[in-house]
Protein backbone atom coordinates (compact mmCIF):
# COMPACT_ATOMS: atom_id res chain seq x y z
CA UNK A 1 96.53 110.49 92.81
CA UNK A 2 97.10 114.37 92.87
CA UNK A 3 93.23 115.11 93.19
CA UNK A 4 91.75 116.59 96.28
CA UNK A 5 88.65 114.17 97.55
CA UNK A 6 85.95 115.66 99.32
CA UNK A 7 88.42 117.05 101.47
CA UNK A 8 89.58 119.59 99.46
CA UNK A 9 92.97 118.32 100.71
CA UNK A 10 95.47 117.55 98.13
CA UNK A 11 98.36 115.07 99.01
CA UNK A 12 100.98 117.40 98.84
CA UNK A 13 99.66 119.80 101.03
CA UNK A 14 99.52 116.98 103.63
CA UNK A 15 103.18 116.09 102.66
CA UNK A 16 104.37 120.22 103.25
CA UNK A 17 102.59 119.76 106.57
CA UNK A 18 103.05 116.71 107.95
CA UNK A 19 105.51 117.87 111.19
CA UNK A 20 102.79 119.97 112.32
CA UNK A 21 99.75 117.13 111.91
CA UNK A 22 101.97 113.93 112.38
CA UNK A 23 100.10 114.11 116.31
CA UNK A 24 96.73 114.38 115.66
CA UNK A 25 97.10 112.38 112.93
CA UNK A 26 98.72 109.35 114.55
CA UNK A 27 96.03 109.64 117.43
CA UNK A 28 93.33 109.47 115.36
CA UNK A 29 94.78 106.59 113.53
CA UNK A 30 95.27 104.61 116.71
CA UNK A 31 91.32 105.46 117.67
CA UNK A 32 90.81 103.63 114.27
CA UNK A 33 92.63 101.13 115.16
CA UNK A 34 91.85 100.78 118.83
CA UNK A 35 87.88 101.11 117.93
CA UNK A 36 88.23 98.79 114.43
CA UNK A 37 86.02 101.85 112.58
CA UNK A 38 86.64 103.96 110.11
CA UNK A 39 85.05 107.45 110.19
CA UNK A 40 82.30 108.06 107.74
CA UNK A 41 83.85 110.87 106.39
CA UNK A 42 86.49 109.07 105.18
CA UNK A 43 84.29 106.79 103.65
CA UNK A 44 83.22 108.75 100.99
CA UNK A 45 84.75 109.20 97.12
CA UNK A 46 84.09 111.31 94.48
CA UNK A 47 83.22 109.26 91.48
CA UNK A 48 84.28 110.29 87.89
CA UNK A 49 83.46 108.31 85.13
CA UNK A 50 86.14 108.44 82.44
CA UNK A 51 85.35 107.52 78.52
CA UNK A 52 86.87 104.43 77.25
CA UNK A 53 86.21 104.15 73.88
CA UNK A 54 82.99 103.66 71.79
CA UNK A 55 79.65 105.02 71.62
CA UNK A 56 79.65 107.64 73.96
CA UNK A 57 76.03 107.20 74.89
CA UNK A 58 76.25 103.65 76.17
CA UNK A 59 77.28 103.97 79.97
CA UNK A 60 79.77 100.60 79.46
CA UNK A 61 82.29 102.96 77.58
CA UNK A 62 82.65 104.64 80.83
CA UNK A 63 85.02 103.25 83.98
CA UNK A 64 85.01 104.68 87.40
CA UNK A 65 87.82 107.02 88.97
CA UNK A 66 87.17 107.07 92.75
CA UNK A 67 89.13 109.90 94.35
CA UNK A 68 88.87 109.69 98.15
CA UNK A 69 89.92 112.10 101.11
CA UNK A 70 93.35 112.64 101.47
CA UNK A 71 93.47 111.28 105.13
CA UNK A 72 91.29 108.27 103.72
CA UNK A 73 94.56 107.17 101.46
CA UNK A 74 96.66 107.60 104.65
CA UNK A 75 94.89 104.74 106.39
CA UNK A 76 94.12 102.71 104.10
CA UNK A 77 97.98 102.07 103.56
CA UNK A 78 98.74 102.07 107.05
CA UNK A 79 95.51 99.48 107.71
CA UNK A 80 96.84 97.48 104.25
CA UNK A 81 100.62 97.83 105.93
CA UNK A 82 99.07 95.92 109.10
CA UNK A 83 97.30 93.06 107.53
């Protein structure tokens, strides 16, 4: 997804930077990894619900979009990578 979670961080933005935060970042990671916890912050996802189709008044013609943090998406691969 394109959309910045509660972040404000879009994914390309982290893509254009990436040299410059590929060392903090990877540190971090490893503290995830080394500590098996994620940080609340990236824990946390805007929820959208999106129309389906029907009566727009009955909450069942809605589904969920959940947009997390940018950094969230980055670990989750690399922790669904490891498994």
């Amino acid at each position: 997804s394109a959309s910045p979670g509660q972040d404000s961080i879009k994914p390309n933005i982290i893509k254009l930077v990436s040299d410059e935060i590929s060392q903090p970042l990877t540190h971090v990671i490893n503290l995830i990894f080394q500590h098996n916890t994620v940080p609340d912050k990236l824990k946390f996802a805007n929820i959208t619900p999106i129309y389906k189709a029907g009566d727009p008044k009955q909450v069942q013609n809605y589904r969920p979009i959940s947009v997390l943090p940018a950094f969230s998406k980055i670990v989750e691969r690399l922790i669904h990578d490891r498994i």
